[in-house]
C-alpha atoms as a PDB file:
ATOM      1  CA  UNK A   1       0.000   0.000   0.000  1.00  0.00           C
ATOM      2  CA  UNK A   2       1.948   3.006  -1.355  1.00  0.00           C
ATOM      3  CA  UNK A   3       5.228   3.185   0.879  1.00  0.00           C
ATOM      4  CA  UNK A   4       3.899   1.325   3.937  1.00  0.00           C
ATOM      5  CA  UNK A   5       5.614  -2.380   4.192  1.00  0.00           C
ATOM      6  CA  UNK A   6       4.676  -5.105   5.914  1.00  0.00           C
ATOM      7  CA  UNK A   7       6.490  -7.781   7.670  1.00  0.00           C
ATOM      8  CA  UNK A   8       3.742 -10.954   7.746  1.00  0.00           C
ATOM      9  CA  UNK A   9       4.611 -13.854   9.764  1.00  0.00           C
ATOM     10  CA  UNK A  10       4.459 -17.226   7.050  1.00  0.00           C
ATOM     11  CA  UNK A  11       2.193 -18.667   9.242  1.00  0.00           C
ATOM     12  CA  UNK A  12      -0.377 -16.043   8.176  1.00  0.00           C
ATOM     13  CA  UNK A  13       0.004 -16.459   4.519  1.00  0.00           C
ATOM     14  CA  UNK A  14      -1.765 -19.742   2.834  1.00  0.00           C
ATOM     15  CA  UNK A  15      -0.729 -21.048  -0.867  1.00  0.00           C
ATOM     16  CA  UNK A  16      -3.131 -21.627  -3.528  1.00  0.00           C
ATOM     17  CA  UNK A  17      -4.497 -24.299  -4.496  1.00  0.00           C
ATOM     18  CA  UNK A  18      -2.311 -24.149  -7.817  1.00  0.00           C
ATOM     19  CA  UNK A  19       0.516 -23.118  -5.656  1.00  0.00           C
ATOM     20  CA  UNK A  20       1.485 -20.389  -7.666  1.00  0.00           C
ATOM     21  CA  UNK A  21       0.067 -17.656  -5.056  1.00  0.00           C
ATOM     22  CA  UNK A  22       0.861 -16.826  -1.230  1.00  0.00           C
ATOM     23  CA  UNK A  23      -2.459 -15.486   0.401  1.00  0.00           C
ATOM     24  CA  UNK A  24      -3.168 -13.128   3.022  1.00  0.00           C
ATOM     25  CA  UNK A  25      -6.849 -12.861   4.190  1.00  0.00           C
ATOM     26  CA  UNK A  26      -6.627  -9.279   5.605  1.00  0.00           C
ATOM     27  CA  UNK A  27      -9.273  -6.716   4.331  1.00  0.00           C
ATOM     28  CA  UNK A  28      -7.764  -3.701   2.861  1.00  0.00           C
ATOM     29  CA  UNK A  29      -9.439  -1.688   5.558  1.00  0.00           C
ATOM     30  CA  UNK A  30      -7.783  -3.807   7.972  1.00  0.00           C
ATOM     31  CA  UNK A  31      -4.339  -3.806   6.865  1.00  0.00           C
ATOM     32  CA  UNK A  32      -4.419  -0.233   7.056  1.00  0.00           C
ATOM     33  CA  UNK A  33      -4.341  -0.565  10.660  1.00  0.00           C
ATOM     34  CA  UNK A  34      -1.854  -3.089  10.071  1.00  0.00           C
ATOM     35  CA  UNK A  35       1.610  -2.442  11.567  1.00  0.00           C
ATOM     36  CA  UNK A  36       3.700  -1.430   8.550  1.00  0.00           C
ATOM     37  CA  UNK A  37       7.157   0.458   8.220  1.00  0.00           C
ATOM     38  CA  UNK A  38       8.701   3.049   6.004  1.00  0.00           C
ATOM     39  CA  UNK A  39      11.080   1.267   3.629  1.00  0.00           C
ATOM     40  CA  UNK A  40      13.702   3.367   4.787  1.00  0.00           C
ATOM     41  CA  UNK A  41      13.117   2.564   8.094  1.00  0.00           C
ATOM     42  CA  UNK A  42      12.766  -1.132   8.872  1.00  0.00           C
ATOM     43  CA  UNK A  43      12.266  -2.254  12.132  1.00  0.00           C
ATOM     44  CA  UNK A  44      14.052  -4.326  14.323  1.00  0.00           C
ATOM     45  CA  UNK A  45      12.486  -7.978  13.837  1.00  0.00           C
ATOM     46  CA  UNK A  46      14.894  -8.911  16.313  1.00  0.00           C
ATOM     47  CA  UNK A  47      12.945  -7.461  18.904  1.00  0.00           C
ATOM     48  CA  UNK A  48      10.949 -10.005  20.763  1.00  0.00           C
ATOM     49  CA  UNK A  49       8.161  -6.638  21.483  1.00  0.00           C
ATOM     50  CA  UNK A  50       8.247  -5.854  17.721  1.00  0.00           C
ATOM     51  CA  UNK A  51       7.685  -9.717  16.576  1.00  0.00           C
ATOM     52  CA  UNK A  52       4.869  -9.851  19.267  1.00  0.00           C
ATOM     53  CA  UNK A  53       2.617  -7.175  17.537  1.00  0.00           C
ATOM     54  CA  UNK A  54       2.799  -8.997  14.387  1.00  0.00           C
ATOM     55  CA  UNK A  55       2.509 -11.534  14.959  1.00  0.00           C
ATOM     56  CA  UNK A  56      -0.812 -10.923  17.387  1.00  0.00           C
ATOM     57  CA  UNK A  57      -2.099  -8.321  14.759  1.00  0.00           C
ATOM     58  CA  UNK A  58      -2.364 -11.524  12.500  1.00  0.00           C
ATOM     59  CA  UNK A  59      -3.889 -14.102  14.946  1.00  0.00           C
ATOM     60  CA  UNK A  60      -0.843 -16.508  14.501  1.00  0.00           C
ATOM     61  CA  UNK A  61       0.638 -17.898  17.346  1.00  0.00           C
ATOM     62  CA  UNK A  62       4.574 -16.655  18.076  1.00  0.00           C
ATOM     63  CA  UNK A  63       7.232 -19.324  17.333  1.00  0.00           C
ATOM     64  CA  UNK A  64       8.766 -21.787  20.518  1.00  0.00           C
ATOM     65  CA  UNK A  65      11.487 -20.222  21.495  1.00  0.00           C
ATOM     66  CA  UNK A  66      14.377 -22.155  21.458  1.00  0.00           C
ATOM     67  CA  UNK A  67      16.310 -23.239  24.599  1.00  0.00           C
ATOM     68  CA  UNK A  68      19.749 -21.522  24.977  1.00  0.00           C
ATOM     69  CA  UNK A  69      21.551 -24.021  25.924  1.00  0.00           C
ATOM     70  CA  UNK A  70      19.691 -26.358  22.330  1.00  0.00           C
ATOM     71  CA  UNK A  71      22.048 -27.884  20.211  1.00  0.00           C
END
């Protein structure tokens, strides 16, 4: 939408039945409340806070963290 990005956890997105397309059912009135960035100015996905909006914004559940000490 314009210059507003979006980062969209996978689990949000669902393939075609031809496989050719990744979906996103998200009304366009909706995803303009959507949390977006600049292109510029990307945000820090690193950031457990920042991955937690997202990922709640698109009803997915967040990831298992893994265990430090995993090998």
């Amino acid at each position: 939408m314009n210059d507003k990005y979006f980062a969209v956890p996978w689990e949000a997105l669902k393939i075609s039945d031809d496989r050719k397309k990744a979906l996103l059912d998200v009304s366009k009135q909706d995803l303009k409340q959507a949390p977006g960035f600049n292109k510029k100015h990307w945000p820090d996905l690193s950031a457990r806070d920042q991955t937690i909006v997202i990922y709640e914004f698109y009803g997915v559940p967040l990831p298992e963290e893994e265990p430090k000490d995993a090998k």
